[in-house]
N, C-alpha and C. Protein backbone atom coordinates (compact mmCIF):
# COMPACT_ATOMS: atom_id res chain seq x y z
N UNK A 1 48.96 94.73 163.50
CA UNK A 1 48.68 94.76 164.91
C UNK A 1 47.93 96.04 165.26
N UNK A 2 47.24 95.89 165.92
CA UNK A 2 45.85 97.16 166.09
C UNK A 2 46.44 98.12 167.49
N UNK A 3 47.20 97.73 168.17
CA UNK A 3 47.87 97.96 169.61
C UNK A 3 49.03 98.23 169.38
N UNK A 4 49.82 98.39 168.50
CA UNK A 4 51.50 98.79 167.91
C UNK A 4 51.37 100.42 168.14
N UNK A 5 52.66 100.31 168.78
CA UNK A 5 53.17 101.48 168.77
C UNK A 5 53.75 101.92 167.23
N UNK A 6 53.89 103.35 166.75
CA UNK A 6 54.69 103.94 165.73
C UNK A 6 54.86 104.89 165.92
N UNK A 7 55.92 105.52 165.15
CA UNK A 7 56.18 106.53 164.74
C UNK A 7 57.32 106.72 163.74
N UNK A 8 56.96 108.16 162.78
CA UNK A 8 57.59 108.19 161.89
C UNK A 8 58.42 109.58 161.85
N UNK A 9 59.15 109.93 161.17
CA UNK A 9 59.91 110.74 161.39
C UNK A 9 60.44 111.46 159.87
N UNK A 10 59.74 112.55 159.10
CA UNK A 10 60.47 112.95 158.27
C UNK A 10 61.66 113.54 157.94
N UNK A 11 62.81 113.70 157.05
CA UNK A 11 64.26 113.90 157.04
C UNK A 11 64.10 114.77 155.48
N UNK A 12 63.66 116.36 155.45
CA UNK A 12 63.60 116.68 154.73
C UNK A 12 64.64 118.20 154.53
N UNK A 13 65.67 117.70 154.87
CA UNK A 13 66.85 118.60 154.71
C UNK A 13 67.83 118.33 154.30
N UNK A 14 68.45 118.51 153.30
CA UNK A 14 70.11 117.75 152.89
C UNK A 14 71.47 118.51 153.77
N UNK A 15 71.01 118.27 155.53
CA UNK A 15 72.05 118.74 156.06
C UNK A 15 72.72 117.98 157.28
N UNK A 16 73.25 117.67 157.63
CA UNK A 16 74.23 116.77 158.55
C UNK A 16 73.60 116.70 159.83
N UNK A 17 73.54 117.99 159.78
CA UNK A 17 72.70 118.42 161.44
C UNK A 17 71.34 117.73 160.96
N UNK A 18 70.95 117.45 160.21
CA UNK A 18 69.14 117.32 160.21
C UNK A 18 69.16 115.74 160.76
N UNK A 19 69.84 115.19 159.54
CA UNK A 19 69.93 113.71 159.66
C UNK A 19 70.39 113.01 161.41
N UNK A 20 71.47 113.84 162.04
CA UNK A 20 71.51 113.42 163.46
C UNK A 20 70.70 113.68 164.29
N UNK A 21 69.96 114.95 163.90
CA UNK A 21 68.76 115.12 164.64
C UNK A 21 67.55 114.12 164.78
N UNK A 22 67.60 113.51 163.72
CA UNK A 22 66.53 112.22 163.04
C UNK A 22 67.14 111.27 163.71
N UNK A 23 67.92 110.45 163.45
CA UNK A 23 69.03 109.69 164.29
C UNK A 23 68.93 109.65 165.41
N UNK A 24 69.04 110.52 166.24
CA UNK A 24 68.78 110.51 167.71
C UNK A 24 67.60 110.60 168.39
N UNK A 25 66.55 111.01 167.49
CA UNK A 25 65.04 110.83 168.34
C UNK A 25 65.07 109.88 167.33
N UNK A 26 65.19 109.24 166.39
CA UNK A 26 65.23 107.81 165.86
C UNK A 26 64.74 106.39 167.30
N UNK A 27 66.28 106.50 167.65
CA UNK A 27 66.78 106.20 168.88
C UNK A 27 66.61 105.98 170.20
N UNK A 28 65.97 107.22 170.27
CA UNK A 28 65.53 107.51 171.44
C UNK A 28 63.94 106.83 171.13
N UNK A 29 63.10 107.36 170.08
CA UNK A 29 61.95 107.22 170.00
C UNK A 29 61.67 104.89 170.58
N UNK A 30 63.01 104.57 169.40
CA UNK A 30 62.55 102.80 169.34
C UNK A 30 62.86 102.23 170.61
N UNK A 31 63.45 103.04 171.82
CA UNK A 31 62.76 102.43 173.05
C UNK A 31 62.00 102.87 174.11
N UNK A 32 61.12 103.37 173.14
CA UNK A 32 59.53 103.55 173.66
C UNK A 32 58.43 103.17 172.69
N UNK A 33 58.34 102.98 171.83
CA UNK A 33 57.49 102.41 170.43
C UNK A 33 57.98 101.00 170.05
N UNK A 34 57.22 100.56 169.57
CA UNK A 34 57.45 99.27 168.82
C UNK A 34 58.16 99.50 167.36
N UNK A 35 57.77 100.57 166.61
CA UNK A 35 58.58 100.89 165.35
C UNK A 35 58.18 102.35 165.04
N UNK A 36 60.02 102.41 164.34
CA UNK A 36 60.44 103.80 164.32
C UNK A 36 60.22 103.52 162.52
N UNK A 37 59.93 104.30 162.14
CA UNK A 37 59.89 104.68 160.51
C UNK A 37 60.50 105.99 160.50
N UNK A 38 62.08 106.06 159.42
CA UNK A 38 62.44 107.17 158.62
C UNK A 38 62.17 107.43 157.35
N UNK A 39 61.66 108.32 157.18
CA UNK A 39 61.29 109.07 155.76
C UNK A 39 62.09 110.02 155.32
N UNK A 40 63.03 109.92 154.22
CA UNK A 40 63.46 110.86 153.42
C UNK A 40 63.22 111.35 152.14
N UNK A 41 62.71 112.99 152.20
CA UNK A 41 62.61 113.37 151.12
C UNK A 41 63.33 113.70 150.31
N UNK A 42 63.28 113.98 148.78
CA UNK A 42 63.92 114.30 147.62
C UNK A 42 65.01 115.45 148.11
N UNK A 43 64.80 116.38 148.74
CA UNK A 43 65.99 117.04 149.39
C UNK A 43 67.06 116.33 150.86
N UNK A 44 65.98 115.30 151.34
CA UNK A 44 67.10 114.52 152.48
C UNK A 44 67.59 113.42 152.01
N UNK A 45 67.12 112.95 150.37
CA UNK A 45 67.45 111.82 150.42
C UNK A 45 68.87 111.38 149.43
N UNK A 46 69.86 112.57 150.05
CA UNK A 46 71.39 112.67 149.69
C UNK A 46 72.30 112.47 150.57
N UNK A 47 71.11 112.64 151.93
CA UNK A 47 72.26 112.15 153.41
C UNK A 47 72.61 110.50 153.16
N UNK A 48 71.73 109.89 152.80
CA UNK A 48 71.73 108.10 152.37
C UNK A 48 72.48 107.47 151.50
N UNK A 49 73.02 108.46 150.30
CA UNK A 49 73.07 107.76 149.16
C UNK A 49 74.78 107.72 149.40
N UNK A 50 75.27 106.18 148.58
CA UNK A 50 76.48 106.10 149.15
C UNK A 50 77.23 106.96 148.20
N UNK A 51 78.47 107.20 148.91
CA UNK A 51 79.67 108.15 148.56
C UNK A 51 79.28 109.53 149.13
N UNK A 52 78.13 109.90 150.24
CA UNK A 52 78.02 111.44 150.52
C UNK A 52 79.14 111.89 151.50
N UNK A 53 79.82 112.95 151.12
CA UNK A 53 80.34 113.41 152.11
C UNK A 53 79.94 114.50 152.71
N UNK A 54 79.63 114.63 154.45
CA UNK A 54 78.73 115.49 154.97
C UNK A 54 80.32 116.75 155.31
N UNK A 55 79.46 117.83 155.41
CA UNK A 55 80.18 118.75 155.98
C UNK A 55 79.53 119.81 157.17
N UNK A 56 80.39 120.11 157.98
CA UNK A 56 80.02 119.85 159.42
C UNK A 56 80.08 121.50 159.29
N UNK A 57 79.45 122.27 159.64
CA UNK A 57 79.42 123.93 159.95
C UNK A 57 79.66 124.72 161.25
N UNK A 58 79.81 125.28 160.89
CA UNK A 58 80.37 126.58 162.30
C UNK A 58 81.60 126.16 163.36
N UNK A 59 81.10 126.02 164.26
CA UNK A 59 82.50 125.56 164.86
C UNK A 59 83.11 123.92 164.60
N UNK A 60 82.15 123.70 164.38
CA UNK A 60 82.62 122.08 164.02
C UNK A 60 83.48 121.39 163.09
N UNK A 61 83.46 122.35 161.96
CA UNK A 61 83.98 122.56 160.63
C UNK A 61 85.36 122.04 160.42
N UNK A 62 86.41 122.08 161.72
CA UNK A 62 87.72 121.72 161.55
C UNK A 62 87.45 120.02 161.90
N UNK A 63 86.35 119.37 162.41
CA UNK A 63 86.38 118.19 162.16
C UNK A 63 85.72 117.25 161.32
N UNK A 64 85.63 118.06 160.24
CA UNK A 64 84.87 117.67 159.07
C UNK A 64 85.74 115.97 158.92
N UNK A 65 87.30 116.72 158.80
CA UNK A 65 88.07 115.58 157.92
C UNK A 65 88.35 113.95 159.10
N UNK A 66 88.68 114.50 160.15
CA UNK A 66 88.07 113.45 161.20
C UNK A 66 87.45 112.96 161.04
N UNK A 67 85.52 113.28 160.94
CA UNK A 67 84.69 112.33 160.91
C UNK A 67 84.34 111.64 159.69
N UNK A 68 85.20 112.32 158.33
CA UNK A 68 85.29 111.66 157.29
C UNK A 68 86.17 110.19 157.14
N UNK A 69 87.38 110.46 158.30
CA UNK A 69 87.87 109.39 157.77
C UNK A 69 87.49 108.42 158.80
N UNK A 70 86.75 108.39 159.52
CA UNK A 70 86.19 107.25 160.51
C UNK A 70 85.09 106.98 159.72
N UNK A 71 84.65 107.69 159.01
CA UNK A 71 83.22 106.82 158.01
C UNK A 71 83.95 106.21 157.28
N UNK A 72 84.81 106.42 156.87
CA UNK A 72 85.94 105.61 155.65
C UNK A 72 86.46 104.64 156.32
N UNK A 73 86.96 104.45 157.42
CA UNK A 73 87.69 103.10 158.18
C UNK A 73 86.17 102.39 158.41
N UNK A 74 85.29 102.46 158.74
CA UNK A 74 84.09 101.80 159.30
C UNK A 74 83.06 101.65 157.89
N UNK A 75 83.73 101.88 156.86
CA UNK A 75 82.81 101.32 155.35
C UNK A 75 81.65 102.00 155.60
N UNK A 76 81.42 103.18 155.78
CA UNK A 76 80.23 103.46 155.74
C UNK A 76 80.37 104.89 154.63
């Protein structure tokens, strides 16, 4: 289609914060475009792979194990 909206979005950080950052203009971006494309590189592309467990920094850190086990009840 010659008239399509896009956009793409690279994910070249293996960090928790990066990937939600991507995620949310993800999001935000696909209702205003017709298609959102994520790209992960060789350093982001450990946020994807199954069994990662993310860990959450600075103040957030005490809910690491929280949001671990809601990825674990929800199979993800």
């Amino acid at each position: 289609m010659e008239n399509e909206k896009r956009i793409s979005i690279v994910v070249s950080k293996n960090s928790f914060e990066a990937a939600m950052e991507a995620m949310i203009i993800a999001s935000t971006a696909a209702t205003l475009v017709d298609k959102v494309d994520l790209f992960f590189t060789f350093w982001g592309i450990k946020l994807i792979t199954k069994g990662y467990k993310p860990k959450l920094g600075g103040i957030m850190a005490p809910f690491t194990f929280m949001m671990r086990r809601k990825m674990k009840k929800l199979g993800v």
